[in-house]
C-alpha atoms as a PDB file:
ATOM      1  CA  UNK A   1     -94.020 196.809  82.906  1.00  0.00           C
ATOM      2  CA  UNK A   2     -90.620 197.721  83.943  1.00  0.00           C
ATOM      3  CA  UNK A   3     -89.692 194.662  85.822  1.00  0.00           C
ATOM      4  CA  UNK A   4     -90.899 190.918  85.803  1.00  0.00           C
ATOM      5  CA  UNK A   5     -92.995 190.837  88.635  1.00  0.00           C
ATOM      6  CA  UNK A   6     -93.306 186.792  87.940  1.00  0.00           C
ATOM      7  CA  UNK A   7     -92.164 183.959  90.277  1.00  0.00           C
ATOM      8  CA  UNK A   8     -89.115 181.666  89.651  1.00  0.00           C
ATOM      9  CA  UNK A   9     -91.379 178.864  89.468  1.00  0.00           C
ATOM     10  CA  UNK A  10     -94.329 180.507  87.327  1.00  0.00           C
ATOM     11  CA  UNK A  11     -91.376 181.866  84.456  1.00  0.00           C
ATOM     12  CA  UNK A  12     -90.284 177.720  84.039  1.00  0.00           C
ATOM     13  CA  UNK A  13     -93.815 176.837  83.680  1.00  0.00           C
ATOM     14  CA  UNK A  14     -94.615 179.444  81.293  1.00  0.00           C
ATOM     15  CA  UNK A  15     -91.101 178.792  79.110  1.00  0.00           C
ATOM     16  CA  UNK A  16     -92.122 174.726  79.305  1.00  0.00           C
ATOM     17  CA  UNK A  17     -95.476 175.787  77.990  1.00  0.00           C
ATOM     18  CA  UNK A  18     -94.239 177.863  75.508  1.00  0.00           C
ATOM     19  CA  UNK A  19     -91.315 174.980  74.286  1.00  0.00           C
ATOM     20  CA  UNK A  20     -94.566 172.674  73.865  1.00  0.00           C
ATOM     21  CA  UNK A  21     -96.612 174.627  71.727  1.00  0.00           C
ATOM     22  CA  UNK A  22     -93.172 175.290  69.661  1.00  0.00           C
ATOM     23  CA  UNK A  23     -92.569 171.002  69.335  1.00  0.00           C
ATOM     24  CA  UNK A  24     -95.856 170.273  68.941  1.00  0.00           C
ATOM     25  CA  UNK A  25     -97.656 173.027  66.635  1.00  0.00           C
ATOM     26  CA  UNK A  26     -94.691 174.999  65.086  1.00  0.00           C
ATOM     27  CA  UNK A  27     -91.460 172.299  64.235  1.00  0.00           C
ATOM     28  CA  UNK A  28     -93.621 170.348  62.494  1.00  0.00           C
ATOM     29  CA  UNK A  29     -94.578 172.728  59.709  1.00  0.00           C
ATOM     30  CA  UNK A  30     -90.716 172.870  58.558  1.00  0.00           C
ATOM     31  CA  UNK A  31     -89.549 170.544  56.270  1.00  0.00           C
ATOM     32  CA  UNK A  32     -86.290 170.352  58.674  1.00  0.00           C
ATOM     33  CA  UNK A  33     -85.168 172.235  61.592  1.00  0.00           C
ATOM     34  CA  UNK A  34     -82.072 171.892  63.618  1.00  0.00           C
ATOM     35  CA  UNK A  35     -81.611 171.418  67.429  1.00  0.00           C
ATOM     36  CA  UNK A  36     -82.354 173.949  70.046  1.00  0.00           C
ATOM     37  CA  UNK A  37     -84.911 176.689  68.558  1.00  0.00           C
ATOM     38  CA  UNK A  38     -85.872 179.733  70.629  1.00  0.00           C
ATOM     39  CA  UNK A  39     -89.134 181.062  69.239  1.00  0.00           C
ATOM     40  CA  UNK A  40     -90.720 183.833  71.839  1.00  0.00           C
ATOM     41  CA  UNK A  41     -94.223 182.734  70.506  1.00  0.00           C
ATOM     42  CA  UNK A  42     -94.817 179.984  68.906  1.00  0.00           C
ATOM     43  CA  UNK A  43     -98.091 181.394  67.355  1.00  0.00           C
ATOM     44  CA  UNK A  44     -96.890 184.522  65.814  1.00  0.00           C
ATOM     45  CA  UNK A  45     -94.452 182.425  63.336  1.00  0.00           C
ATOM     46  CA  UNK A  46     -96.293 181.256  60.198  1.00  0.00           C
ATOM     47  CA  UNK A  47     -95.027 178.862  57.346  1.00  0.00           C
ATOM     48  CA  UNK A  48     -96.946 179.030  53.856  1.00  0.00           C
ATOM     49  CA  UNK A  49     -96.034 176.107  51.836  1.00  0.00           C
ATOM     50  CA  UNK A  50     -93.527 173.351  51.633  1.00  0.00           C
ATOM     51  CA  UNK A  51     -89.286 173.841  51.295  1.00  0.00           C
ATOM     52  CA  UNK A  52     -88.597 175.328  54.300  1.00  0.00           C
ATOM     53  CA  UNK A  53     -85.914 174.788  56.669  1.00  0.00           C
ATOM     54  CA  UNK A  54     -83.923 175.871  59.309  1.00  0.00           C
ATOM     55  CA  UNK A  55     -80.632 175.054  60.959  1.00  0.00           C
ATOM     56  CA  UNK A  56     -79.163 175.009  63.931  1.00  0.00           C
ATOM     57  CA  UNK A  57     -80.014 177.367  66.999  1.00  0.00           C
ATOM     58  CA  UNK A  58     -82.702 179.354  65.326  1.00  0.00           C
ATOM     59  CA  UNK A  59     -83.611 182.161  67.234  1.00  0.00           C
ATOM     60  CA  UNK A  60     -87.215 183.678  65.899  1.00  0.00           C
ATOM     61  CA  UNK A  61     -88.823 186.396  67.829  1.00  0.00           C
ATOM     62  CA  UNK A  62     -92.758 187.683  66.900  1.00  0.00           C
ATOM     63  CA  UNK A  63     -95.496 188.528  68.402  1.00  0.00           C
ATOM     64  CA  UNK A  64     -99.093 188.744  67.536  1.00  0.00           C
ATOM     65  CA  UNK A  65     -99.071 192.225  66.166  1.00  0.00           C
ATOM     66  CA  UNK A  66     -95.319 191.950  64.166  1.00  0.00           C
ATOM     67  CA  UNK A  67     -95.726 187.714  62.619  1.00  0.00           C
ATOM     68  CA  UNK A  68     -92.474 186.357  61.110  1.00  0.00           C
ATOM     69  CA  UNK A  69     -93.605 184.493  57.690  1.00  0.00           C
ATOM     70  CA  UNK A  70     -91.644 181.953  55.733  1.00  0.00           C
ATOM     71  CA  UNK A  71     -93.662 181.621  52.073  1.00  0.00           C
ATOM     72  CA  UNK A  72     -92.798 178.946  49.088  1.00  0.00           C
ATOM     73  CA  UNK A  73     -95.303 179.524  46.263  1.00  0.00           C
ATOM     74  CA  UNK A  74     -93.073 177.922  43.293  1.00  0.00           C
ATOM     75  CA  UNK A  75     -92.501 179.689  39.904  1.00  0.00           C
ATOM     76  CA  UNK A  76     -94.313 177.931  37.003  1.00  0.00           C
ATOM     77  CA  UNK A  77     -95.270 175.023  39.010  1.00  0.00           C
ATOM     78  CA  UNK A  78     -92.091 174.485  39.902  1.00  0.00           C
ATOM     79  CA  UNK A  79     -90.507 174.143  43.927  1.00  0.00           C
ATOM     80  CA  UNK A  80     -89.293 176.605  45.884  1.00  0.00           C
ATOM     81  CA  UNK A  81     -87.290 176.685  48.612  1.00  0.00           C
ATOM     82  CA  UNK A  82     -85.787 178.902  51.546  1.00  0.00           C
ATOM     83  CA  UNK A  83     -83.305 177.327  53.338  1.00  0.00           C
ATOM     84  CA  UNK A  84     -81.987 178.901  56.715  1.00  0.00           C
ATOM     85  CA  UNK A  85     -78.382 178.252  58.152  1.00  0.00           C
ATOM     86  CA  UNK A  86     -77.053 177.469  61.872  1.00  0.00           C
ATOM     87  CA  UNK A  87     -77.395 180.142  64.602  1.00  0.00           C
ATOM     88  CA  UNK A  88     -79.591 182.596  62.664  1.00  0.00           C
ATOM     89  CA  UNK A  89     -81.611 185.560  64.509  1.00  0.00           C
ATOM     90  CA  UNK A  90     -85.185 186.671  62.899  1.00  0.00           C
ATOM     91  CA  UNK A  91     -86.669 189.467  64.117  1.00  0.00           C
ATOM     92  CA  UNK A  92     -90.617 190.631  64.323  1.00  0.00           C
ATOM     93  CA  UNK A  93     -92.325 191.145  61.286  1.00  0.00           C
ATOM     94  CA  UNK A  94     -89.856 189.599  58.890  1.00  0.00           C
ATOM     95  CA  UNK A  95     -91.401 188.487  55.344  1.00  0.00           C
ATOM     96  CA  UNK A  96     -89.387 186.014  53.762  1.00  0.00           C
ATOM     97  CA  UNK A  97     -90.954 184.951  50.311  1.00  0.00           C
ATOM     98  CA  UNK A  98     -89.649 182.738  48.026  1.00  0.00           C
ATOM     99  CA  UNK A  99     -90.931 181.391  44.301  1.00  0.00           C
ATOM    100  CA  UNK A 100     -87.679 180.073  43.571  1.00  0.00           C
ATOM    101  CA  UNK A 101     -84.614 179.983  45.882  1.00  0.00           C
ATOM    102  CA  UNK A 102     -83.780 181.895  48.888  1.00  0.00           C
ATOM    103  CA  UNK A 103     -80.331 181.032  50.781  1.00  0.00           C
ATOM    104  CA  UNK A 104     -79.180 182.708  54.395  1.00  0.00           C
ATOM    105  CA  UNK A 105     -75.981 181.653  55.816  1.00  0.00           C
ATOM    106  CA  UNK A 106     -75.116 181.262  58.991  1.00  0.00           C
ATOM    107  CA  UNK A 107     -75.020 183.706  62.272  1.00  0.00           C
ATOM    108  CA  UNK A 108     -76.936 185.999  60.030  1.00  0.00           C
ATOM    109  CA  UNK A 109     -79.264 188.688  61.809  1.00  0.00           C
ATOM    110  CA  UNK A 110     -82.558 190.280  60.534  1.00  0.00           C
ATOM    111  CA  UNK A 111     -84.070 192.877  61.864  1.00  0.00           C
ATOM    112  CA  UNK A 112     -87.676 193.921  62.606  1.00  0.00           C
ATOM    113  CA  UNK A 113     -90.006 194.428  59.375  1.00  0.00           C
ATOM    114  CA  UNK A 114     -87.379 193.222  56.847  1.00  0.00           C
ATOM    115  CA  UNK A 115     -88.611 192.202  53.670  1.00  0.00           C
ATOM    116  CA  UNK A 116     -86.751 189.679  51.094  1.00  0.00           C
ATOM    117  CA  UNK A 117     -88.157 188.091  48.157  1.00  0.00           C
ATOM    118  CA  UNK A 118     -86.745 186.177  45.337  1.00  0.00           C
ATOM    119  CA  UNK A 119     -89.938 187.479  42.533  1.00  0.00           C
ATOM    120  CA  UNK A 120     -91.568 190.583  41.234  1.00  0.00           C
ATOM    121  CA  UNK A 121     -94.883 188.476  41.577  1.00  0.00           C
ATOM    122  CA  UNK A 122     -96.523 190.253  38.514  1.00  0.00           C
ATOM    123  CA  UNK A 123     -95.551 191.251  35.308  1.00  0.00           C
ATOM    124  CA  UNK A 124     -94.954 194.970  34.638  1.00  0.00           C
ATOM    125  CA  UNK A 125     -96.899 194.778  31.537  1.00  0.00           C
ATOM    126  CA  UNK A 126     -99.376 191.712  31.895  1.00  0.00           C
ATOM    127  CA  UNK A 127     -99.843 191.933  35.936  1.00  0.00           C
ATOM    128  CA  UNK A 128    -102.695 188.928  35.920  1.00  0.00           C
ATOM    129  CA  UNK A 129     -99.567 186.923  35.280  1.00  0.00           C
ATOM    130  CA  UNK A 130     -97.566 186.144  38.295  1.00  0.00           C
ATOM    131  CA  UNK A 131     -94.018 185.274  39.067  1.00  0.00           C
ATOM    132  CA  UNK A 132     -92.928 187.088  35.599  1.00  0.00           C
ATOM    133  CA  UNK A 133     -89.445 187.443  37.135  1.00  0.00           C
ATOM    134  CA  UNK A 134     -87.528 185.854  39.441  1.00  0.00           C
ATOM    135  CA  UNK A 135     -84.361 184.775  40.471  1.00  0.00           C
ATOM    136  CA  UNK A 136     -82.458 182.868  43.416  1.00  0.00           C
ATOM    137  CA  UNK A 137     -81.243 185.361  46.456  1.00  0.00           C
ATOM    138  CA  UNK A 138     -78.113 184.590  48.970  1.00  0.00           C
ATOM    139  CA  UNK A 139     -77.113 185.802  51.924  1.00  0.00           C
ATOM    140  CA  UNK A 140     -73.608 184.972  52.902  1.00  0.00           C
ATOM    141  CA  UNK A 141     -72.532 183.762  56.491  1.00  0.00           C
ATOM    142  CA  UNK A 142     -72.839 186.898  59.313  1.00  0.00           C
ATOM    143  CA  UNK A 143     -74.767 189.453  57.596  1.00  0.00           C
ATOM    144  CA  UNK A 144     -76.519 191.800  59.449  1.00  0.00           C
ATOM    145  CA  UNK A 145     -79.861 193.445  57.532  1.00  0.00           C
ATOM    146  CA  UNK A 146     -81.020 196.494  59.191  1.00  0.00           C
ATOM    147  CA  UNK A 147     -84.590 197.308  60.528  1.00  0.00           C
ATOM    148  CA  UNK A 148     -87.209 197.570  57.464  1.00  0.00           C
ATOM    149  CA  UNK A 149     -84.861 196.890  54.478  1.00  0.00           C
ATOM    150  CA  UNK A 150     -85.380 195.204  51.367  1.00  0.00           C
ATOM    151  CA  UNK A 151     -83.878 192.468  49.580  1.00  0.00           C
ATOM    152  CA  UNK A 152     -84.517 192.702  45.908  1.00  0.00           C
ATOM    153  CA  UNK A 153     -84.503 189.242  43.890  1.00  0.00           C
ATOM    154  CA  UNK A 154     -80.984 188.053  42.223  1.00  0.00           C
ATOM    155  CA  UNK A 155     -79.354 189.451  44.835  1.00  0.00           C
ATOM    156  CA  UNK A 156     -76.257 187.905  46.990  1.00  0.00           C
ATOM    157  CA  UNK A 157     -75.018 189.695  49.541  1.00  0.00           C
ATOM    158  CA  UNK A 158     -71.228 188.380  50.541  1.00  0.00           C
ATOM    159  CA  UNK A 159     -70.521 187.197  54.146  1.00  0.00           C
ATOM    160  CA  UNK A 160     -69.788 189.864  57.248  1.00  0.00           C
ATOM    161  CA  UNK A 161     -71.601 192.563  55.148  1.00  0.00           C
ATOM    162  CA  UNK A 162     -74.173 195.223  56.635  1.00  0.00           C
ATOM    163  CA  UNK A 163     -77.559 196.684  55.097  1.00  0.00           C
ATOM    164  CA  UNK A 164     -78.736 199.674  56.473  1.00  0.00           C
ATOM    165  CA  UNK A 165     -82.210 200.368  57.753  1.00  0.00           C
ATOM    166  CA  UNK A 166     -84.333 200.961  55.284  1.00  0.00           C
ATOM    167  CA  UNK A 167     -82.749 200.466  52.561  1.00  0.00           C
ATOM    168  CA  UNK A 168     -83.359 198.657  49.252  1.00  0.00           C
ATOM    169  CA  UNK A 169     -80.848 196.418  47.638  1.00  0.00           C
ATOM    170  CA  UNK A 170     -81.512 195.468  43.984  1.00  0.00           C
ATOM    171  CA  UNK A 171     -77.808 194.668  43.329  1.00  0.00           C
ATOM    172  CA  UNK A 172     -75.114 192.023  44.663  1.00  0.00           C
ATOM    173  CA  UNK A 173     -73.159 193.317  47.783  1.00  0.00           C
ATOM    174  CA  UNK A 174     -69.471 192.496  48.012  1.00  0.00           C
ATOM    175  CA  UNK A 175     -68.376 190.782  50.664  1.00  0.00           C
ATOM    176  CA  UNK A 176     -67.101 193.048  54.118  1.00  0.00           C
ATOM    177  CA  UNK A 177     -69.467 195.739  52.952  1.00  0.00           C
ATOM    178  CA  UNK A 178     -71.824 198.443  54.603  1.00  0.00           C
ATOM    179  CA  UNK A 179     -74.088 199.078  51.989  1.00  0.00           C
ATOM    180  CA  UNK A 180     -77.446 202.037  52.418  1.00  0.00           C
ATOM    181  CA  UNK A 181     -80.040 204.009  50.881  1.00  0.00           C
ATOM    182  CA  UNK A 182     -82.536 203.396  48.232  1.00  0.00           C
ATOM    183  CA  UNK A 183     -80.954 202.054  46.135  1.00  0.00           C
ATOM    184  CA  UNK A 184     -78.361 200.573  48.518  1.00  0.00           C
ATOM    185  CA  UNK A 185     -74.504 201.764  47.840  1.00  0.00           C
ATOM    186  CA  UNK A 186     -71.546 201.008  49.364  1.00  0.00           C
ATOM    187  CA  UNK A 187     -70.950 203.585  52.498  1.00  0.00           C
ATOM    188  CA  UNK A 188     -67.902 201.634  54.328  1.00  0.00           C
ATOM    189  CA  UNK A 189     -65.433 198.187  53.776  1.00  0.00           C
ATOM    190  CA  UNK A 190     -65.091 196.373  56.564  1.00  0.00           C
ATOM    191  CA  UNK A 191     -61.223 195.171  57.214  1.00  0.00           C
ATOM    192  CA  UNK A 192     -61.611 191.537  56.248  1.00  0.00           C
ATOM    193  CA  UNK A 193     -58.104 191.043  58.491  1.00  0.00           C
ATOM    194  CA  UNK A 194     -59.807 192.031  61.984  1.00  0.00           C
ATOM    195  CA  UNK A 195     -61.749 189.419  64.258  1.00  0.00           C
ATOM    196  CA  UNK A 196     -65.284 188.971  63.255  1.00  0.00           C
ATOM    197  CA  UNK A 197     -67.370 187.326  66.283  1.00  0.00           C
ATOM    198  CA  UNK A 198     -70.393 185.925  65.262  1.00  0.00           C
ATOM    199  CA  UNK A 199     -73.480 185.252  66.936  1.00  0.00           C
ATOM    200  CA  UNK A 200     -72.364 181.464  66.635  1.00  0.00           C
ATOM    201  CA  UNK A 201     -69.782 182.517  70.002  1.00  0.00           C
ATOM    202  CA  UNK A 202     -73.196 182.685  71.688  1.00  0.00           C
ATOM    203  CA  UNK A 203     -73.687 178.557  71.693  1.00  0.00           C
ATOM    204  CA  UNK A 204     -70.066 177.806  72.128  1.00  0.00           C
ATOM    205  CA  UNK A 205     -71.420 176.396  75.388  1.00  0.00           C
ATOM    206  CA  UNK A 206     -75.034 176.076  75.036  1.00  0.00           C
ATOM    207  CA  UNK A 207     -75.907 174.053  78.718  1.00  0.00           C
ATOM    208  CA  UNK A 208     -73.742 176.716  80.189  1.00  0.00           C
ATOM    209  CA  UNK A 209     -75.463 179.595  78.984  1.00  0.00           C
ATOM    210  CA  UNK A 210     -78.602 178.070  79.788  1.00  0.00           C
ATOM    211  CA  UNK A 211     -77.596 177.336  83.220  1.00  0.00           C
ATOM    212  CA  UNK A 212     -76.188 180.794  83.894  1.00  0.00           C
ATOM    213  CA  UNK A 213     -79.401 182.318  82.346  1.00  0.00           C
ATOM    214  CA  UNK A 214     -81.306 179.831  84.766  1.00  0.00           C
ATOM    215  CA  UNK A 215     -79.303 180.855  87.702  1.00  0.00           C
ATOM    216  CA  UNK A 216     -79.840 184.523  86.487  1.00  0.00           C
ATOM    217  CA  UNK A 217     -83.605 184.301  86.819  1.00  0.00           C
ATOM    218  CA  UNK A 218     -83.458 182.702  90.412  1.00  0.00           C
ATOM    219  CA  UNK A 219     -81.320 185.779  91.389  1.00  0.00           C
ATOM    220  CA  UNK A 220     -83.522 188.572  89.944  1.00  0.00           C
ATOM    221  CA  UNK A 221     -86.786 186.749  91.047  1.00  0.00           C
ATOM    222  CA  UNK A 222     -86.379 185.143  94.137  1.00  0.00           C
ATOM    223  CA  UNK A 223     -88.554 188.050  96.229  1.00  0.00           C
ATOM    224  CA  UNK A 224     -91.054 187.666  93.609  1.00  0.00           C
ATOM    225  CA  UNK A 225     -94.690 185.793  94.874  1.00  0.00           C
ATOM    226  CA  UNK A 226     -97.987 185.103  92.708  1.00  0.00           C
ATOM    227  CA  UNK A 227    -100.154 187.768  95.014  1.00  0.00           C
ATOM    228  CA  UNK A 228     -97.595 190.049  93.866  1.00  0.00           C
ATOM    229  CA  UNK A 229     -97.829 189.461  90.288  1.00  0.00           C
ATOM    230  CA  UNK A 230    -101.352 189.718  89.767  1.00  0.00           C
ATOM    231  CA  UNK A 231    -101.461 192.766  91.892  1.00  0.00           C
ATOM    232  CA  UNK A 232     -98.684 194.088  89.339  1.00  0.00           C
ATOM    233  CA  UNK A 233    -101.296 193.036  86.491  1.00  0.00           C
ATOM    234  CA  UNK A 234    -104.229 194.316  88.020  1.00  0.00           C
ATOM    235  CA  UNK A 235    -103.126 197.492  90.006  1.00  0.00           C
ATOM    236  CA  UNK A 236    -100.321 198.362  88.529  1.00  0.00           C
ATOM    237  CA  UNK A 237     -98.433 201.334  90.408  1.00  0.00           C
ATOM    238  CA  UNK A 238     -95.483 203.668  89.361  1.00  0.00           C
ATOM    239  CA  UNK A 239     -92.180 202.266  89.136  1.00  0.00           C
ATOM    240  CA  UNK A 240     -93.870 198.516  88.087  1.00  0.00           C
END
């Protein structure tokens, strides 16, 4: 569909449905999450094992084809633990394993399909034995990882810095850095001098921008009626 053929009144019932599944089913498989998550579907976010926790202002969007997973499976029967900061944006299909440590900072953004794990999982040279190797991973405060990259284990990526898409980092990133390729290089500095604004700008006002996004939605849908919408679904013309 190229436009929301919905109601006003049937897009609030659908987001309060939505906000319930997230309280009720979801929040309660972290060990802590901050206030005001935004999770596009509930359903498509899955959390294997304990340790896990997210800040404030989490913003996790999935669907049922593209799941965002959080998995703790501890090293040696130790804990392990991923631990998510404030105002954070996790895209669809984002695997974030952990079997000892992984850290993001905050106003960090992941793209679709990204992949970062702490562990190689199996041994090169006995590979019934799992979780040979690992070690902790940390992602400074506003760093941007690009559609379908990979975050090797020991890795710590300094705050501000940039992954490309597809790449593969298996070493530490400096801080202000565009790093690409497999493996990832350097490919640009960032000047460390010149504003940075971070996604945490976007919740300087948080009951403002939901108002104004409110207000938005009465504007663009206020010709909008429930015959129309199901015709939309059901007969669905050109330009829908």
């Amino acid at each position: 569909m190229r436009k929301d053929h919905r109601p006003y009144w049937l897009k609030r019932l659908q987001l309060r449905w939505r906000n319930w599944r997230t309280n009720y089913f979801l929040i309660p498989q972290f060990d802590a999450i901050g206030v005001e998550p935004e999770v596009m579907d509930p359903t498509s976010v899955h959390v294997f094992g304990s340790n896990v926790r997210l800040g404030n202002y989490p913003h996790l969007i999935s669907n049922a084809e593209k799941c965002i997973r959080f998995t703790t499976f501890g090293h040696k029967g130790g804990e392990a633990f991923i631990t998510v900061g404030d105002y954070v944006l996790i895209s669809p299909g984002v695997r974030i394993s952990a079997a000892q440590s992984i850290e993001i900072g905050d106003a960090c953004m992941i793209a679709a399909n990204v992949y970062i794990s702490d562990s190689d999982w199996h041994g090169l040279y006995n590979r019934t034995r799992p979780f040979r190797c690992t070690a902790p991973v940390c992602l400074g405060n506003n760093v941007w990882i690009g559609d379908s990259a990979t975050i090797c284990k020991g890795v710590s990526i300094g705050d501000n810095s940039v992954v490309g898409a597809g790449s593969v980092v298996t070493k530490d990133v400096p801080a202000n850095t565009v790093v690409a390729g497999n493996p990832a290089k350097p490919v640009k500095t960032l000047n460390p001098k010149r504003r940075m604004i971070t996604r945490e700008a976007l919740f300087a006002d948080a009951f403002r921008q939901a108002h104004n996004m409110d207000e938005l939605d009465k504007l663009m849908l206020k010709d909008n009626s429930l015959l129309g919408w199901l015709r939309a679904l059901l007969f669905p013309r050109r330009g829908d």
